[in-house]
Protein backbone atom coordinates (compact mmCIF):
# COMPACT_ATOMS: atom_id res chain seq x y z
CA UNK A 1 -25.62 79.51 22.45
CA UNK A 2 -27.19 76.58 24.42
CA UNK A 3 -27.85 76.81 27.96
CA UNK A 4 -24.73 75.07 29.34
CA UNK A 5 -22.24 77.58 27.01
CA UNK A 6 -24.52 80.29 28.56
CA UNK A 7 -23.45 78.77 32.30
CA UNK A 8 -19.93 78.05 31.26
CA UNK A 9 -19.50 81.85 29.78
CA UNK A 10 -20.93 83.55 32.08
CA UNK A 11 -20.05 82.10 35.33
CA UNK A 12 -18.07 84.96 37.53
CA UNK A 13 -16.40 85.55 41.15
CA UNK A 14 -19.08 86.79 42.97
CA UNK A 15 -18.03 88.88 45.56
CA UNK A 16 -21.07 91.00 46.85
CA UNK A 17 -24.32 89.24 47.33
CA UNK A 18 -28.07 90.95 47.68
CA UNK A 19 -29.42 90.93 51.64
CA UNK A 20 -31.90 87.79 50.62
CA UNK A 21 -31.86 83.77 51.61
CA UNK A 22 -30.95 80.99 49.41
CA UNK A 23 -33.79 78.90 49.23
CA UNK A 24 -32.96 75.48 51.47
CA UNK A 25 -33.51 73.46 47.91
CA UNK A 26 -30.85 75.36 46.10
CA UNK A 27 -28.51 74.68 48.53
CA UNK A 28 -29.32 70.99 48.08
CA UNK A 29 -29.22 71.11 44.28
CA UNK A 30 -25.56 72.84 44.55
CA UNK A 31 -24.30 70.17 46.76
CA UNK A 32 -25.55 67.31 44.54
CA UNK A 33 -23.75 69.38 42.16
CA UNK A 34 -20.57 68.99 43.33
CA UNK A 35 -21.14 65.29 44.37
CA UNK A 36 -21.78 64.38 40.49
CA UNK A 37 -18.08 65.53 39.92
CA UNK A 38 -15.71 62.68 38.54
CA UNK A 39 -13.56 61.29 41.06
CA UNK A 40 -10.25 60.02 41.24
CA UNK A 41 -11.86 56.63 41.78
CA UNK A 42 -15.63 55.94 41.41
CA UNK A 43 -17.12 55.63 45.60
CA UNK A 44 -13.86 57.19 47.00
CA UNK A 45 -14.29 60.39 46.49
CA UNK A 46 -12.91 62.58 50.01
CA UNK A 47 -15.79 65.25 49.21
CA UNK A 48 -17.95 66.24 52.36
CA UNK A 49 -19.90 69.54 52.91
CA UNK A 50 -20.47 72.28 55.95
CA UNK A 51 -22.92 74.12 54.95
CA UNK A 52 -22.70 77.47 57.05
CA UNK A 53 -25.93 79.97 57.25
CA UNK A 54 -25.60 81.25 60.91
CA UNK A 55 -24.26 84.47 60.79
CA UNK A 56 -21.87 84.66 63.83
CA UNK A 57 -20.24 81.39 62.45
CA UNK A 58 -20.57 83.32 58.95
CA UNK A 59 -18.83 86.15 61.05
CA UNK A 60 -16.11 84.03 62.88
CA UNK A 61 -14.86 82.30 58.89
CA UNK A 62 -14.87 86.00 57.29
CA UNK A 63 -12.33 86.71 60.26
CA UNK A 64 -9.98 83.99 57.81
CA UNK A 65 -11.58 84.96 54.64
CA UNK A 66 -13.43 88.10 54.19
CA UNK A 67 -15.62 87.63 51.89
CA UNK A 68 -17.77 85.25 53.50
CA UNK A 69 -18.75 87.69 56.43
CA UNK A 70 -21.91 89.11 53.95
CA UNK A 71 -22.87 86.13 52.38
CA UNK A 72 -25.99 84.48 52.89
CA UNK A 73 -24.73 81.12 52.53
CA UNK A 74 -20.87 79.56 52.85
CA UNK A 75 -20.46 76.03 52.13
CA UNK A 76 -17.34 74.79 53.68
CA UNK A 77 -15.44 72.01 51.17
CA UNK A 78 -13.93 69.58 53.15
CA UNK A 79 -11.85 66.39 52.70
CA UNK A 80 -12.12 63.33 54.24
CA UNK A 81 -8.57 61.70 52.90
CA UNK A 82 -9.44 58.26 54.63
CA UNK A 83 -12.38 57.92 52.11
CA UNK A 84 -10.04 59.27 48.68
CA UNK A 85 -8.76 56.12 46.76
CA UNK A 86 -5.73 57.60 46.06
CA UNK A 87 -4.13 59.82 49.05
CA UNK A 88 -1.73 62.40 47.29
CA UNK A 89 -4.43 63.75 44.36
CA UNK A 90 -7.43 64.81 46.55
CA UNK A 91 -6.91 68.75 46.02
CA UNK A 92 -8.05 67.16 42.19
CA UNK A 93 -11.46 65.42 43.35
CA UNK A 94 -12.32 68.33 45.75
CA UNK A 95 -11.67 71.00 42.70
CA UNK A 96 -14.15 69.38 40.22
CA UNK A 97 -16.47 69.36 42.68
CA UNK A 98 -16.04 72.90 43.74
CA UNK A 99 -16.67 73.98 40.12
CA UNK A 100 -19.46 71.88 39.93
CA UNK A 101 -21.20 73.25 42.38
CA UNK A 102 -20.71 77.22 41.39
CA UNK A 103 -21.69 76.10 37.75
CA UNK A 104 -24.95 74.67 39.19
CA UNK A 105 -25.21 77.87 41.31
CA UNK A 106 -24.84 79.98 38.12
CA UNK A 107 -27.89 77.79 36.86
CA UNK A 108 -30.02 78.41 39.68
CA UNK A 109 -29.48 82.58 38.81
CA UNK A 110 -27.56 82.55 41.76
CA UNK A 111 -23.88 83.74 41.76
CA UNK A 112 -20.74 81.91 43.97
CA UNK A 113 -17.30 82.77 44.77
CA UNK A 114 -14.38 80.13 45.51
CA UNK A 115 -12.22 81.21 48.83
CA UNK A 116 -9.22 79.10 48.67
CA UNK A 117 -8.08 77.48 52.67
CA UNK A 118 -5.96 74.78 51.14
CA UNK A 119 -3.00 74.10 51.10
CA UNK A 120 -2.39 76.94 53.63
CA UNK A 121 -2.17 74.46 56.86
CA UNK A 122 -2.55 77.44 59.31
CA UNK A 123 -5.51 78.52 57.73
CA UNK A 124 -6.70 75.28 56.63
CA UNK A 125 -6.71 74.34 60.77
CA UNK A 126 -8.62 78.15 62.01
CA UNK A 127 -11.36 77.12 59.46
CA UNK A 128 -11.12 73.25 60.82
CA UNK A 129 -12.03 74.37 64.41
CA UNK A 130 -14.52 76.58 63.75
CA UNK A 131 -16.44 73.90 61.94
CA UNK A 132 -15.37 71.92 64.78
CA UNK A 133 -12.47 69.97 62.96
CA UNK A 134 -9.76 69.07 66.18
CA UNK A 135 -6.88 67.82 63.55
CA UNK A 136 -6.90 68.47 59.73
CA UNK A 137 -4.73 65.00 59.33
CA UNK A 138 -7.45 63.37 57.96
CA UNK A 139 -9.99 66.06 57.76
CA UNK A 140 -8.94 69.30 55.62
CA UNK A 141 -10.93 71.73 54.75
CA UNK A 142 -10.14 72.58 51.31
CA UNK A 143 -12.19 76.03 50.33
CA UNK A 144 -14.96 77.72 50.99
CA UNK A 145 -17.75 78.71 48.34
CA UNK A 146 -19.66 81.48 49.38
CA UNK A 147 -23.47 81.72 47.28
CA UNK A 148 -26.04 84.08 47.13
CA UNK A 149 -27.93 86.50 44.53
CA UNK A 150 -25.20 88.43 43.07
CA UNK A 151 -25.73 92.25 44.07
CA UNK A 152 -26.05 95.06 41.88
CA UNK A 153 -23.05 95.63 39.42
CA UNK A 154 -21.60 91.78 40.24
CA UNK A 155 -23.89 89.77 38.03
CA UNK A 156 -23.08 86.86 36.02
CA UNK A 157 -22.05 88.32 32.66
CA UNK A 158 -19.67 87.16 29.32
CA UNK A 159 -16.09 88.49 29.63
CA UNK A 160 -14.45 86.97 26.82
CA UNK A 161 -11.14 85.73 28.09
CA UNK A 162 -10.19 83.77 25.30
CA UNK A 163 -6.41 84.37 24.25
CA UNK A 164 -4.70 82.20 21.81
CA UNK A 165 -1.42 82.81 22.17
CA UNK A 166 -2.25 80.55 25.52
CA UNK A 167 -2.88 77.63 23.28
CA UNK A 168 0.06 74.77 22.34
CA UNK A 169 -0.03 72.19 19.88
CA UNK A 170 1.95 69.09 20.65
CA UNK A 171 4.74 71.22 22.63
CA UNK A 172 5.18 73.99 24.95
């Protein structure tokens, strides 16, 4: 198996991370992760990045989403719809880059879980102010990917979830 099937297969919700920093060029190689992602349209992409480490805030988004209370790092996804080419497929753009990034986390030996905000408006605007977003119009957060090293137990591993009865030919 090459290294990227390795990534692909074993990539996993992490949901319980050791006590331990991610390295400040990790985080940097995860969010040029997620800005390699195809776009909708090449240079409009609505991708922008919080990247949370302060513990309070940490404390204050775990309030909306629990599992980012314990993690060392939270990287908020959020887009910026004045900058997407087109306006109604953004949730697409910000998605590819999402899994971007917690493949390139998986390649790092680090482990990432996706906390969906959008398209829960309510939640999508408590996560907007405490990143200091006044009015998720333009500006929606979109989730939140948590990173760290997974802890004991929650490792990357293979779980073979392939199922062909899932798989169509030409029609449904």
């Amino acid at each position: 198996m090459s290294d990227f099937e390795t990534i692909i297969n074993t990539r996993r919700s992490i949901r319980e991370y050791e006590d331990k920093d991610v390295d400040d060029e990790d985080i940097l190689k995860i969010l040029k992760a997620g800005m390699q992602a195809p776009g909708s349209r090449l240079g409009a992409e609505p991708w922008e990045f919080v990247v949370v480490k302060n513990k309070e805030t940490l404390a204050k988004l775990g309030e909306i989403k629990p599992r980012v209370t314990n993690a060392p790092v939270a990287i908020v996804l959020v887009a910026n719809i004045e900058r997407a080419f087109y306006k109604t497929v953004w949730q697409q753009d910000m998605g590819a880059a999402a899994e971007n990034m917690l493949l390139e986390a998986v390649n790092l030996g680090l482990g990432g879980l996706w906390n969906g905000v959008a398209p829960e408006e309510e939640r999508m605007a408590k996560i907007g102010e405490i990143i200091g977003i006044d009015d998720i119009t333009e500006t929606k957060p979109y989730c939140i990917i948590t990173i760290g090293y997974p802890a004991d137990g929650w490792e990357n591993k293979f779980m073979d979830k392939f199922d062909e009865e899932r798989i169509h030919y030409e029609k449904y």
